[in-house]
PDB file of N, CA and C in Angstrom:
ATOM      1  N   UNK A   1      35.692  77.363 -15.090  1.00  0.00           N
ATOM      2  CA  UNK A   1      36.387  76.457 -14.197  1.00  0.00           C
ATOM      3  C   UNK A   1      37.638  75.883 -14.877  1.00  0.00           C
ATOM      4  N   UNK A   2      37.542  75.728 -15.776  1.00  0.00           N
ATOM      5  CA  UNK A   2      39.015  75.075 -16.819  1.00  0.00           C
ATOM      6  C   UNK A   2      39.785  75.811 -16.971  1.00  0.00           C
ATOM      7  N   UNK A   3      39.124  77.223 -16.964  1.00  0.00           N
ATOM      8  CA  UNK A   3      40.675  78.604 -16.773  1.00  0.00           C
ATOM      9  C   UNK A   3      40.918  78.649 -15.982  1.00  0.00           C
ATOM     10  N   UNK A   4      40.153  78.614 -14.600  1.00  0.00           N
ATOM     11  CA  UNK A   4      40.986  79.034 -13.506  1.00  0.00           C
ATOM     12  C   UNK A   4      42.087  77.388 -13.396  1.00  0.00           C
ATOM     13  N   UNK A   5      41.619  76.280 -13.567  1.00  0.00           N
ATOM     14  CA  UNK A   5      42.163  75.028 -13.911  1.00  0.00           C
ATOM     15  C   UNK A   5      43.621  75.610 -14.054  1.00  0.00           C
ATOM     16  N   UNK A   6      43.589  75.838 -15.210  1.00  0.00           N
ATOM     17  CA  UNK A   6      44.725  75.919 -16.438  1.00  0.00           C
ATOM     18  C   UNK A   6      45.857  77.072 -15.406  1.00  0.00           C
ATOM     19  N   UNK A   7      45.271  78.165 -14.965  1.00  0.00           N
ATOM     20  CA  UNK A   7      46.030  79.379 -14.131  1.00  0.00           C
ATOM     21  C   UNK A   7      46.430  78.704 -13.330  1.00  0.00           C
ATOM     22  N   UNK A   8      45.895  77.745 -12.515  1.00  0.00           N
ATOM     23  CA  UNK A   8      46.473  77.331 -10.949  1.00  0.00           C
ATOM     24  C   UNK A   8      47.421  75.907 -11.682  1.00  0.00           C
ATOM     25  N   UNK A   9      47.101  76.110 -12.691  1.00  0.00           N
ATOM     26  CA  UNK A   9      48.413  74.326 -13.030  1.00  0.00           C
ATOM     27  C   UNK A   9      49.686  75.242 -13.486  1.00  0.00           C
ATOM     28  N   UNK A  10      49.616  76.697 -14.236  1.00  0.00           N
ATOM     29  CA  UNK A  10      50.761  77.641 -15.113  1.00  0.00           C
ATOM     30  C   UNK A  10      51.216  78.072 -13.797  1.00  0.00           C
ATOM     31  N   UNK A  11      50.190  78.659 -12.547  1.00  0.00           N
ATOM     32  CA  UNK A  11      51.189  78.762 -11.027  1.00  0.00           C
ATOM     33  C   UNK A  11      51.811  77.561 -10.565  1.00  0.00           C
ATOM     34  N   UNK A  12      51.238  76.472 -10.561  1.00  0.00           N
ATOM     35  CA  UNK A  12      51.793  75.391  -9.833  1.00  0.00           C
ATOM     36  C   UNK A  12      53.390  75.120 -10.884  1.00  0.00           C
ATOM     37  N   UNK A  13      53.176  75.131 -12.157  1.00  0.00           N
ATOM     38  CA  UNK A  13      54.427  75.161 -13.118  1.00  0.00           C
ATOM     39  C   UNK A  13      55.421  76.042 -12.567  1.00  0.00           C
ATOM     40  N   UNK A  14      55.322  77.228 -12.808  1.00  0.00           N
ATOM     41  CA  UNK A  14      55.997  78.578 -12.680  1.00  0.00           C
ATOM     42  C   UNK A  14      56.527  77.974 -11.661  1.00  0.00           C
ATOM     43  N   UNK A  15      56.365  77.881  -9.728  1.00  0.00           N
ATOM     44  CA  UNK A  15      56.631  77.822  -9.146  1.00  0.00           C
ATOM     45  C   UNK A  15      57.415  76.367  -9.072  1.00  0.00           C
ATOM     46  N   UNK A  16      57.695  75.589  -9.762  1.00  0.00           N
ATOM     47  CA  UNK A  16      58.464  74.279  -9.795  1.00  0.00           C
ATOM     48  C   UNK A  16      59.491  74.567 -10.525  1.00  0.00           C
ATOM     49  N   UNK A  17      59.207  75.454 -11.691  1.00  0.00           N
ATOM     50  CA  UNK A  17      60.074  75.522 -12.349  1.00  0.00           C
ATOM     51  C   UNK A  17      61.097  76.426 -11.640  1.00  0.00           C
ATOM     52  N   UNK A  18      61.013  77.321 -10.942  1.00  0.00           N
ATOM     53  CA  UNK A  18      61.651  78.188  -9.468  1.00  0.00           C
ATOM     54  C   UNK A  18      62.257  77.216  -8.873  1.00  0.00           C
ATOM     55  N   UNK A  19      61.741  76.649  -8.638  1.00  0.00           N
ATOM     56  CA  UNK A  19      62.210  75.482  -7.523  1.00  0.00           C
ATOM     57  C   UNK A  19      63.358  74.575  -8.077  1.00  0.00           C
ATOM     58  N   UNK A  20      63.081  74.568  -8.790  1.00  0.00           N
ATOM     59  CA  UNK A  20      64.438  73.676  -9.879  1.00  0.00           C
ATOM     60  C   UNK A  20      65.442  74.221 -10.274  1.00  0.00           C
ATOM     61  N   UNK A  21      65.366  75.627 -10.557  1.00  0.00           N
ATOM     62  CA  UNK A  21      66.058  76.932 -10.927  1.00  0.00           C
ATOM     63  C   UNK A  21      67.033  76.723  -9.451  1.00  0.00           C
ATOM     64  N   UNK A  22      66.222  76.573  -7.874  1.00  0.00           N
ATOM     65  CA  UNK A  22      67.279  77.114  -7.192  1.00  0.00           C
ATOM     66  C   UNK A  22      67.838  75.477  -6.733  1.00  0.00           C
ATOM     67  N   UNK A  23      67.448  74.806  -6.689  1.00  0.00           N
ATOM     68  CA  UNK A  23      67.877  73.148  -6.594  1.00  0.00           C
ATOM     69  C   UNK A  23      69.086  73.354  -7.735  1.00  0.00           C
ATOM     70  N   UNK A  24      68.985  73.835  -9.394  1.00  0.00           N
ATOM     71  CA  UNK A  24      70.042  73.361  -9.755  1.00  0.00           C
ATOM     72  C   UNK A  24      71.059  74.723  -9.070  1.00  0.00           C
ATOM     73  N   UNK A  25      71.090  75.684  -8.772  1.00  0.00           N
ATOM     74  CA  UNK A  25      72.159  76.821  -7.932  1.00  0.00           C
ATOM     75  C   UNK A  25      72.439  76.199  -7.093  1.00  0.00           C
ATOM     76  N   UNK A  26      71.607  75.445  -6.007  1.00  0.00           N
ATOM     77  CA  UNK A  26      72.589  74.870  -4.771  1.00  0.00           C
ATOM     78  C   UNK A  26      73.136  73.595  -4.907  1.00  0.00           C
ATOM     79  N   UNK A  27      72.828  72.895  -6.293  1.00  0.00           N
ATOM     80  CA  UNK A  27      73.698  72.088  -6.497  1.00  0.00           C
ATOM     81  C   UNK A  27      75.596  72.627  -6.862  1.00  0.00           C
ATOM     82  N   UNK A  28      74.741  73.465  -7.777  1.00  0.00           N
ATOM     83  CA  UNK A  28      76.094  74.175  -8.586  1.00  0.00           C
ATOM     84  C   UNK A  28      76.969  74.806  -6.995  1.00  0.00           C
ATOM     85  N   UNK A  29      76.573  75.265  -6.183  1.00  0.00           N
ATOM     86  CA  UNK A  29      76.945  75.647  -5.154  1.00  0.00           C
ATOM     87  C   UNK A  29      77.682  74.762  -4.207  1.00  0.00           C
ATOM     88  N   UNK A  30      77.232  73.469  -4.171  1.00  0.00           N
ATOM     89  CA  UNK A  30      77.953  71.967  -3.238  1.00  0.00           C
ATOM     90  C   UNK A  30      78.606  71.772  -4.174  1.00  0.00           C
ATOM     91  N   UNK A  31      78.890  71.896  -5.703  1.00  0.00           N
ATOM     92  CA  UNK A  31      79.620  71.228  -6.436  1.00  0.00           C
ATOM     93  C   UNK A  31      81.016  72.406  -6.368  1.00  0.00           C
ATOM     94  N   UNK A  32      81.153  73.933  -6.233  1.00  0.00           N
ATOM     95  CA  UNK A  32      82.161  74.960  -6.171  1.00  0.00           C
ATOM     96  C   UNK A  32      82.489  74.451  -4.411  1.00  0.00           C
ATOM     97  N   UNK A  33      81.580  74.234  -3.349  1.00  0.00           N
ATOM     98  CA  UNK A  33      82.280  74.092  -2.112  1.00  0.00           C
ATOM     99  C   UNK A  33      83.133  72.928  -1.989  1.00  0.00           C
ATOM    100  N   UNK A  34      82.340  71.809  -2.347  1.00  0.00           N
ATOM    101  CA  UNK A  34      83.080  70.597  -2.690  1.00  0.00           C
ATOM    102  C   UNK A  34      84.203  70.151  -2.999  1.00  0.00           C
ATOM    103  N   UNK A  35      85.028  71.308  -3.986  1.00  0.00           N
ATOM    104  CA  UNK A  35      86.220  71.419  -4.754  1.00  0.00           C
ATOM    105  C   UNK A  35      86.904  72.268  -4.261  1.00  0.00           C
ATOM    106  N   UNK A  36      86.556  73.266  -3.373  1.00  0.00           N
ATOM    107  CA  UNK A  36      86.856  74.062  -2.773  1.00  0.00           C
ATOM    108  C   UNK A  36      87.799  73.592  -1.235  1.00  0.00           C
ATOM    109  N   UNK A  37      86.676  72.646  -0.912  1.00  0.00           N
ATOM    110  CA  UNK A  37      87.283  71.709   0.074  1.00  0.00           C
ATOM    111  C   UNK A  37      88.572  70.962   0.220  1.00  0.00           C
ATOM    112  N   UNK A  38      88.117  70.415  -1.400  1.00  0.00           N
ATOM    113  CA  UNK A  38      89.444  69.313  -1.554  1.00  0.00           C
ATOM    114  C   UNK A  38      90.517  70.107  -1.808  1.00  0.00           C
ATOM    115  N   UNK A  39      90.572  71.140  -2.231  1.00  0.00           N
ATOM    116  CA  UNK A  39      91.517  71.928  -2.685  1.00  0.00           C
ATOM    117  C   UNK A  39      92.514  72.411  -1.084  1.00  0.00           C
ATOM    118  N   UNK A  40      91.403  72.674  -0.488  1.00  0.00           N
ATOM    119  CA  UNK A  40      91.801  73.459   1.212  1.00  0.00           C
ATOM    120  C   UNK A  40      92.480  72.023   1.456  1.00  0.00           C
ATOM    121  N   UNK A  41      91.728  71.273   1.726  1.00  0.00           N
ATOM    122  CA  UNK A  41      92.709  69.455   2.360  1.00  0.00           C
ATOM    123  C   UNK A  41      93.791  69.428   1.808  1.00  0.00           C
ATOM    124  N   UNK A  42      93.809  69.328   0.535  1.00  0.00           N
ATOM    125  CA  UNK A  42      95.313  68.998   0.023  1.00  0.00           C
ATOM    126  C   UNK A  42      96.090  70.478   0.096  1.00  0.00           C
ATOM    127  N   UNK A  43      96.066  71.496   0.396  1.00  0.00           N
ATOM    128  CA  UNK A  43      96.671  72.558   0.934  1.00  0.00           C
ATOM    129  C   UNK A  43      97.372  72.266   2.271  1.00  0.00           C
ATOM    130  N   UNK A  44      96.413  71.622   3.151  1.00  0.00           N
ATOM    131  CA  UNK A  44      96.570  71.054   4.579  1.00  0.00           C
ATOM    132  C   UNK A  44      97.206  70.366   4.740  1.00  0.00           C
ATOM    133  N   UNK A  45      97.660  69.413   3.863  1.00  0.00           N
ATOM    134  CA  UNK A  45      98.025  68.102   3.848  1.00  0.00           C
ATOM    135  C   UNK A  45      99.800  68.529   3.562  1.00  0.00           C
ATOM    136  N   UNK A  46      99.367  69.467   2.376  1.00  0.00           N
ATOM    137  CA  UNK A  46     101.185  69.810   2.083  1.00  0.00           C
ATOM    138  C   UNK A  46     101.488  70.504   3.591  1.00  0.00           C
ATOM    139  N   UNK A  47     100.563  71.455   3.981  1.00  0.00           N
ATOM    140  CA  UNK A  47     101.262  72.173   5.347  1.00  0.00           C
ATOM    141  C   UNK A  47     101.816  71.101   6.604  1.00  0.00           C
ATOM    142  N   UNK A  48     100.914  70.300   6.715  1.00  0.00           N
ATOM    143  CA  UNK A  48     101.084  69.406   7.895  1.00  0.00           C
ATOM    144  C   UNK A  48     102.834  68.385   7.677  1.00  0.00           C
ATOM    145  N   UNK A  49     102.737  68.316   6.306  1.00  0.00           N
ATOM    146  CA  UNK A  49     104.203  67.266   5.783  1.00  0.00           C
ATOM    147  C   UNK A  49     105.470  68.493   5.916  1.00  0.00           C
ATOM    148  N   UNK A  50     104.985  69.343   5.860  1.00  0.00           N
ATOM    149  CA  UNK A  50     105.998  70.863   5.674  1.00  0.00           C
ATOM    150  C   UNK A  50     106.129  70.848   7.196  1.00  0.00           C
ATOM    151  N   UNK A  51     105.530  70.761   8.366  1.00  0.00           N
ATOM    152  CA  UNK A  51     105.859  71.292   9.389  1.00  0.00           C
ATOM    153  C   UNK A  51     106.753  70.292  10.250  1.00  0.00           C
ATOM    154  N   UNK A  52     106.058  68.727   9.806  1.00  0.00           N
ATOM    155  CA  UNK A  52     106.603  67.218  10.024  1.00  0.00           C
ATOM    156  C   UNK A  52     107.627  67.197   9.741  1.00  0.00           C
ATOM    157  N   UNK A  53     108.362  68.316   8.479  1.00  0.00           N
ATOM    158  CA  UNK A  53     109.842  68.239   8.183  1.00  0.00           C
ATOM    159  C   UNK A  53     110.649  68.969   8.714  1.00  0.00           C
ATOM    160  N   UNK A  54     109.855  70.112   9.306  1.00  0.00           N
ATOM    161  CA  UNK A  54     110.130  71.185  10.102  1.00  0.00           C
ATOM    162  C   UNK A  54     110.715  70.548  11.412  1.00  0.00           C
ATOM    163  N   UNK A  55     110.241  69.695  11.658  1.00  0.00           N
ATOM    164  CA  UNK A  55     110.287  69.419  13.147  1.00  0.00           C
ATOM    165  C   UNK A  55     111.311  68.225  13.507  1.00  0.00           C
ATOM    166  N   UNK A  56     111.443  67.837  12.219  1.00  0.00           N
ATOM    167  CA  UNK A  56     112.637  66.510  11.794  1.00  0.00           C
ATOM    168  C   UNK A  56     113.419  67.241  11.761  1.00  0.00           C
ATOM    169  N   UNK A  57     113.904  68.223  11.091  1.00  0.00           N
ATOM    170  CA  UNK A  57     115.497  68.992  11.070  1.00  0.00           C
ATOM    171  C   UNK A  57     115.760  70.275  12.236  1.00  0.00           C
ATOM    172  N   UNK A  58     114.352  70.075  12.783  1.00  0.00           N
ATOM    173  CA  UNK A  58     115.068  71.017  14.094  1.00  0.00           C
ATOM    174  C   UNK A  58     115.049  69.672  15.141  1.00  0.00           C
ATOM    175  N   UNK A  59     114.563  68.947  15.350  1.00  0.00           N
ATOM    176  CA  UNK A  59     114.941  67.737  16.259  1.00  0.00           C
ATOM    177  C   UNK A  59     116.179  67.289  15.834  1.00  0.00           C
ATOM    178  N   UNK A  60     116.668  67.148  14.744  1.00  0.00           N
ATOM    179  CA  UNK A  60     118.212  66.782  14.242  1.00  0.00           C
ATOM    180  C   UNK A  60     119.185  67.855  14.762  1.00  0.00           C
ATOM    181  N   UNK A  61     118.871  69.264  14.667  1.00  0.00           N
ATOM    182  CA  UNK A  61     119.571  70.257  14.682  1.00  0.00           C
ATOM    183  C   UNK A  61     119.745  70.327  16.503  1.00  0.00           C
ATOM    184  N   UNK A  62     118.894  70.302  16.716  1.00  0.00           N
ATOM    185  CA  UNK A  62     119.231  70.012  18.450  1.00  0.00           C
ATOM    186  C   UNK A  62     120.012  69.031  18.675  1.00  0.00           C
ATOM    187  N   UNK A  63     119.339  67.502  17.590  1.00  0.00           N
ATOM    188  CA  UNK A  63     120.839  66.608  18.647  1.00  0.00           C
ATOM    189  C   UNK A  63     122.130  67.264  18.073  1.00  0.00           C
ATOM    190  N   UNK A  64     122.219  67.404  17.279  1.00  0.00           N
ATOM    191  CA  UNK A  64     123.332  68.105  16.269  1.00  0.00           C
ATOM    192  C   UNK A  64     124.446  68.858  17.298  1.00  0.00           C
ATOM    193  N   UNK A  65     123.572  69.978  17.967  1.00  0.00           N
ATOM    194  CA  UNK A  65     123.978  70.743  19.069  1.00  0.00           C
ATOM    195  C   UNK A  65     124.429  70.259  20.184  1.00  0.00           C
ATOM    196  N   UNK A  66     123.528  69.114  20.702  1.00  0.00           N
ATOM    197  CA  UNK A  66     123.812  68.983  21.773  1.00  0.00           C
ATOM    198  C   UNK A  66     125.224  67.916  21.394  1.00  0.00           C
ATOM    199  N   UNK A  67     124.843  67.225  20.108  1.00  0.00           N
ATOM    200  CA  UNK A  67     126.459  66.224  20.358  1.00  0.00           C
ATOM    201  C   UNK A  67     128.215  67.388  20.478  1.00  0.00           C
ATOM    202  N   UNK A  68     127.504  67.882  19.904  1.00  0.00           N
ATOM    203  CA  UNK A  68     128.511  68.801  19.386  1.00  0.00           C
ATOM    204  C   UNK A  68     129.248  69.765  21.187  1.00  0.00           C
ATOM    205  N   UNK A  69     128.136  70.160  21.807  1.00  0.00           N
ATOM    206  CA  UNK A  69     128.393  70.425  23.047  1.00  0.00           C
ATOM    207  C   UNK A  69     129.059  69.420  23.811  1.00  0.00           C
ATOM    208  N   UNK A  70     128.204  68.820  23.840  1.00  0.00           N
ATOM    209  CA  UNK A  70     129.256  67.242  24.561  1.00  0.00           C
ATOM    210  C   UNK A  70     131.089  67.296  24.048  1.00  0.00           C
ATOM    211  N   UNK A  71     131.034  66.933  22.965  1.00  0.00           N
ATOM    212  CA  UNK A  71     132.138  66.829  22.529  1.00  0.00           C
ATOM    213  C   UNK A  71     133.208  68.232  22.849  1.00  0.00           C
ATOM    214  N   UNK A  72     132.605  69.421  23.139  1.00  0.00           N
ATOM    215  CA  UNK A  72     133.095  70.851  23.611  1.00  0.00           C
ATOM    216  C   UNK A  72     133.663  70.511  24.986  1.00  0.00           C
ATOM    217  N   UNK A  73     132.275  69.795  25.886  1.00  0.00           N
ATOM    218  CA  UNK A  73     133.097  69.182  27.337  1.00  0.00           C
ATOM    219  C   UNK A  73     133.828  68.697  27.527  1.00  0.00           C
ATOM    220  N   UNK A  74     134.082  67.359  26.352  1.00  0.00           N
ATOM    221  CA  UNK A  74     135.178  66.451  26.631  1.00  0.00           C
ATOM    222  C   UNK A  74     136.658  67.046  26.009  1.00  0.00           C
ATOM    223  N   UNK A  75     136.493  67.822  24.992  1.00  0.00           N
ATOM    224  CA  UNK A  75     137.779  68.306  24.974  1.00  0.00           C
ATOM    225  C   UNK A  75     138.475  69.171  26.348  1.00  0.00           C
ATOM    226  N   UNK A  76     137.203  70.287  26.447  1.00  0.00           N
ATOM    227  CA  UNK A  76     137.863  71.090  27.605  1.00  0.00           C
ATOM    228  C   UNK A  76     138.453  69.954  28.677  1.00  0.00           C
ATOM    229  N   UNK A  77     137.738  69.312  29.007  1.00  0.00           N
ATOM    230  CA  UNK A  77     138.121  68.312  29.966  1.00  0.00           C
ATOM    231  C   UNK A  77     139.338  67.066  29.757  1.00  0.00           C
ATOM    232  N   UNK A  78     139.556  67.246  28.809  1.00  0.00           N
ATOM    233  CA  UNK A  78     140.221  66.464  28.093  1.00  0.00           C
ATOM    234  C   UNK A  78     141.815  67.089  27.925  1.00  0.00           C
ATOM    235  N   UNK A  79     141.511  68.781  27.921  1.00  0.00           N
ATOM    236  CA  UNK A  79     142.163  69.955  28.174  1.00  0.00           C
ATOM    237  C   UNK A  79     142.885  69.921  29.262  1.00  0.00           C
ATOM    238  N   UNK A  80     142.036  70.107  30.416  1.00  0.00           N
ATOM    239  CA  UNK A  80     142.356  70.467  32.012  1.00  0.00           C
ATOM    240  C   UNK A  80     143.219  69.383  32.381  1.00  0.00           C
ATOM    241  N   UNK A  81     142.749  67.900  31.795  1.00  0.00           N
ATOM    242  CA  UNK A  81     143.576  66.848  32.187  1.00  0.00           C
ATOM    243  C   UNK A  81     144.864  66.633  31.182  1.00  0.00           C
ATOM    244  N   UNK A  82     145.259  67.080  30.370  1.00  0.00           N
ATOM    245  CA  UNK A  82     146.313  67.234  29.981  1.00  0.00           C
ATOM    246  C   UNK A  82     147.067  68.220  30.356  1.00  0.00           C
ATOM    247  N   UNK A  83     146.724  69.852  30.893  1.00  0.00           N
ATOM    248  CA  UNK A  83     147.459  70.884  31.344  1.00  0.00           C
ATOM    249  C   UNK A  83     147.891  69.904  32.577  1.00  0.00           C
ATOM    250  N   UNK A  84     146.692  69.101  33.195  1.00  0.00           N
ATOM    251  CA  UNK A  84     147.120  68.471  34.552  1.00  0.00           C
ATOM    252  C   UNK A  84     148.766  68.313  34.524  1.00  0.00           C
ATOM    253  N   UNK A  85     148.752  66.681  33.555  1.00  0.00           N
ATOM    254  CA  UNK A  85     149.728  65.754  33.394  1.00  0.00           C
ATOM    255  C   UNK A  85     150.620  66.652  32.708  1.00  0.00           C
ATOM    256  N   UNK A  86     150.831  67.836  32.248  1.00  0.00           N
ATOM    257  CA  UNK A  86     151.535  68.126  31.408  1.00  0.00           C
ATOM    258  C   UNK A  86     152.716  69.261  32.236  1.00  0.00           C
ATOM    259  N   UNK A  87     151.822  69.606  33.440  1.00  0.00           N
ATOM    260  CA  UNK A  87     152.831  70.217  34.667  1.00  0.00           C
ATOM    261  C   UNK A  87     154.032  69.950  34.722  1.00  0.00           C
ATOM    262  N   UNK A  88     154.176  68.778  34.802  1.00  0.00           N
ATOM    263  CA  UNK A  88     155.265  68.287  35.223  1.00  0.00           C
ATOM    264  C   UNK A  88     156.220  68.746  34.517  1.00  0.00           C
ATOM    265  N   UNK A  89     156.282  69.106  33.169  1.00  0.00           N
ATOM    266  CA  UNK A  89     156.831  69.446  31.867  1.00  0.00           C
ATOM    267  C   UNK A  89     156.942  70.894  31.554  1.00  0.00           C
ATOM    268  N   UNK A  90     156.616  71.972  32.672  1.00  0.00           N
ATOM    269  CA  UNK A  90     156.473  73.501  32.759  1.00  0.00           C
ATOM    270  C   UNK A  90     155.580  74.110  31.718  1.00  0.00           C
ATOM    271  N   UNK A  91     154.120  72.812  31.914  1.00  0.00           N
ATOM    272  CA  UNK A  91     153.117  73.925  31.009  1.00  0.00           C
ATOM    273  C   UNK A  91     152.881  72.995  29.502  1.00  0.00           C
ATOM    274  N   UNK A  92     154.021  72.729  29.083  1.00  0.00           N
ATOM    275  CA  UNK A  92     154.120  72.503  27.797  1.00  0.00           C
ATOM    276  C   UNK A  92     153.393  71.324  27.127  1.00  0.00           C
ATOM    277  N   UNK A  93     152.916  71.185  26.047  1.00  0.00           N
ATOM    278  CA  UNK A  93     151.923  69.705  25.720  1.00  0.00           C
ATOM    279  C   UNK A  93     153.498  69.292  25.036  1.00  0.00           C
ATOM    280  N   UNK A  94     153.584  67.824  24.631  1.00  0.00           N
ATOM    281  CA  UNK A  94     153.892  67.172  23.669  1.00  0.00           C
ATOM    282  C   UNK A  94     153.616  67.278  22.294  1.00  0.00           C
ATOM    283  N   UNK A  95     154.444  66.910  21.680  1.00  0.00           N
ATOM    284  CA  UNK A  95     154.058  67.145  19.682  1.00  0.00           C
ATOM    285  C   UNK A  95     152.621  66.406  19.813  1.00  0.00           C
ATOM    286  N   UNK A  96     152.727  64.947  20.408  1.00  0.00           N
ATOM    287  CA  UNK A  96     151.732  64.279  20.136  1.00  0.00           C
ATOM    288  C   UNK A  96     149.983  64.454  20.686  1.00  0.00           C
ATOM    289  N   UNK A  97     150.720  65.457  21.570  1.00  0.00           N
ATOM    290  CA  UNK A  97     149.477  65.588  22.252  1.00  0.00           C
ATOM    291  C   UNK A  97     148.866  67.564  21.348  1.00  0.00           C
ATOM    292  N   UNK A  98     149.683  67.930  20.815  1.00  0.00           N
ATOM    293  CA  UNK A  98     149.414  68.840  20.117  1.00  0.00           C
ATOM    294  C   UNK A  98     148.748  68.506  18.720  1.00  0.00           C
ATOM    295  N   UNK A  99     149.501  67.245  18.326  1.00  0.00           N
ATOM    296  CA  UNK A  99     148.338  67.360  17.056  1.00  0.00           C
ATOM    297  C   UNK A  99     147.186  66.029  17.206  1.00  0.00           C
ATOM    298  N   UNK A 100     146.898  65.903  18.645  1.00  0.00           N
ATOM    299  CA  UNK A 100     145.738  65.123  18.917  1.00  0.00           C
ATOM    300  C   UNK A 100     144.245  66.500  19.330  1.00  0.00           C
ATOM    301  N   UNK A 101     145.276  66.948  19.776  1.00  0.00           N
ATOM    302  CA  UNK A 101     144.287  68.632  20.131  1.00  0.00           C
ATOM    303  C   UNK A 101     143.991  69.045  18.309  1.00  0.00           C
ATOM    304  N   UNK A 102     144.484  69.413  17.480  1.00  0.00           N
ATOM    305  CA  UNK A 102     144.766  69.688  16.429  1.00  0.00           C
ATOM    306  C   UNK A 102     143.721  68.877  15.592  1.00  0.00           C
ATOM    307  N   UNK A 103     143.758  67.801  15.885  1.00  0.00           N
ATOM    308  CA  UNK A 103     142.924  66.275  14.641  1.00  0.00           C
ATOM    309  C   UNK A 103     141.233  66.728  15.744  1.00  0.00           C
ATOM    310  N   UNK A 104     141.495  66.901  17.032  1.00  0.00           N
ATOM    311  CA  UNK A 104     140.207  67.231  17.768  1.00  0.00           C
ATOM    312  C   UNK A 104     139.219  68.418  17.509  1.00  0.00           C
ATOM    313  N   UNK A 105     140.056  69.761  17.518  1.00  0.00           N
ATOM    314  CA  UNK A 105     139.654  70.588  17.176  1.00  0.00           C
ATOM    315  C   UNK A 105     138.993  71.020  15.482  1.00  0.00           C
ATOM    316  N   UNK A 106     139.925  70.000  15.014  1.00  0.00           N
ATOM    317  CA  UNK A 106     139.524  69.970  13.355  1.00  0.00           C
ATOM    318  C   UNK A 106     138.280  69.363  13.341  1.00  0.00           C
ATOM    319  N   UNK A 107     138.094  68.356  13.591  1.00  0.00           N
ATOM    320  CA  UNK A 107     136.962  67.379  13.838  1.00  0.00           C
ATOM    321  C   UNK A 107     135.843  68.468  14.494  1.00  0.00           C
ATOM    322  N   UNK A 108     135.905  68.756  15.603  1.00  0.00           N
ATOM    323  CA  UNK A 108     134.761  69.366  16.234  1.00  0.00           C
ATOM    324  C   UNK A 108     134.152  70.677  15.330  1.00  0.00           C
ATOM    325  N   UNK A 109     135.107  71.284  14.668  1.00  0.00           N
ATOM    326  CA  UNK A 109     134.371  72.425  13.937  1.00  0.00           C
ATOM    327  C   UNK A 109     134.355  71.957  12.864  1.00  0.00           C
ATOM    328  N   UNK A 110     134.374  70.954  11.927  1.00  0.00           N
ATOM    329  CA  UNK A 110     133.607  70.023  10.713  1.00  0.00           C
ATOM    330  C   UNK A 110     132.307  69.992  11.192  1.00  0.00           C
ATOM    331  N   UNK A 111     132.073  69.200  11.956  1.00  0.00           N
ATOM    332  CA  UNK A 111     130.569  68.959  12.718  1.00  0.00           C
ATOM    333  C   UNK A 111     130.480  69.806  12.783  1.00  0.00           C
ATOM    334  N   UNK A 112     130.637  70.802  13.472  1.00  0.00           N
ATOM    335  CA  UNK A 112     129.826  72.098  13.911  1.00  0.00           C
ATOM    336  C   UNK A 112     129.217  72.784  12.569  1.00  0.00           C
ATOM    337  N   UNK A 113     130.295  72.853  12.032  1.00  0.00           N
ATOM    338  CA  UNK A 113     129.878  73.392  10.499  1.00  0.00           C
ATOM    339  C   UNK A 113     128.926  72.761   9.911  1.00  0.00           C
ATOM    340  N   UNK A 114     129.288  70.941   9.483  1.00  0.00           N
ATOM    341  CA  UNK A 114     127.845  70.618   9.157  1.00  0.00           C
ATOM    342  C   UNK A 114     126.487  71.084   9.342  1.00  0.00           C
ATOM    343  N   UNK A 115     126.954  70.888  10.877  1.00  0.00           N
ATOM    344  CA  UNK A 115     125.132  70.693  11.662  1.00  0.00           C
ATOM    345  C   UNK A 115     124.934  72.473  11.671  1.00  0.00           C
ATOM    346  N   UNK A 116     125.609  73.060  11.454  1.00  0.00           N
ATOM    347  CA  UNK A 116     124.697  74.658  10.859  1.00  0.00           C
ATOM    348  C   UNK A 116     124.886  74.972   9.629  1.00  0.00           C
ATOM    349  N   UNK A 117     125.148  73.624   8.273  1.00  0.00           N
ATOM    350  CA  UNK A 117     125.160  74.217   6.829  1.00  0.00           C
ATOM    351  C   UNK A 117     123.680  73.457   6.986  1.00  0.00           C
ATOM    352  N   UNK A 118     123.690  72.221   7.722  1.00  0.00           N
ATOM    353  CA  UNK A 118     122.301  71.521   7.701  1.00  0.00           C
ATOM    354  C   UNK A 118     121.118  71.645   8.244  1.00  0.00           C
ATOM    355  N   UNK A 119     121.183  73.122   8.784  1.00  0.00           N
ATOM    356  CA  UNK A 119     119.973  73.810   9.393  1.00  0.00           C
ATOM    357  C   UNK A 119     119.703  74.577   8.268  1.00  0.00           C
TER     358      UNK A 119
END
């Protein structure tokens, strides 16, 4: 009776000691996912600030565009109403009104240029 004792306490051992064997693997296992995790988050974290910036310089780049269009209207228009007034004169602009076109046109393709060196 004390051997079989002794056999069923060396099984009951054996089998704990198994048991501990895989307790410490799935520790070791939450401790590689764990880090694994944090690693993926802060991966995430740079992507999400990367796309947030993404979306700041194309929201800039649109107003960018659109001011820049605007300012395309008001010259043309700005245009039509000077060919208007300028009839009278067979067509011709003024010096002054030539290098206001001139300081305009300079101006508008600065910006333009910016806002597509800044895309």
């Amino acid at each position: 009776e004390t051997r079989q004792r002794g056999e069923a306490l060396r099984g009951e051992l054996k089998q704990l000691e198994e048991l501990s064997r895989t307790s410490e693997g799935l520790q070791d296992e939450a401790r590689r996912l764990y880090e694994r995790s944090r690693r993926e988050a802060s991966a995430q974290a740079l992507l999400v600030e990367e796309l947030e910036k993404e979306r700041a310089q194309r929201l800039e780049q649109e107003q960018s565009r659109l001011s820049a269009s605007l300012q395309a209207e008001e010259l043309q228009s700005s245009l039509e109403e000077g060919s208007l007034q300028s009839g009278h004169r067979g067509g011709r602009a003024s010096a002054d009104e030539l290098a206001a076109l001139r300081r305009a046109v300079a101006k508008g393709t600065r910006e333009l240029y910016a806002a597509r060196v800044s895309g």
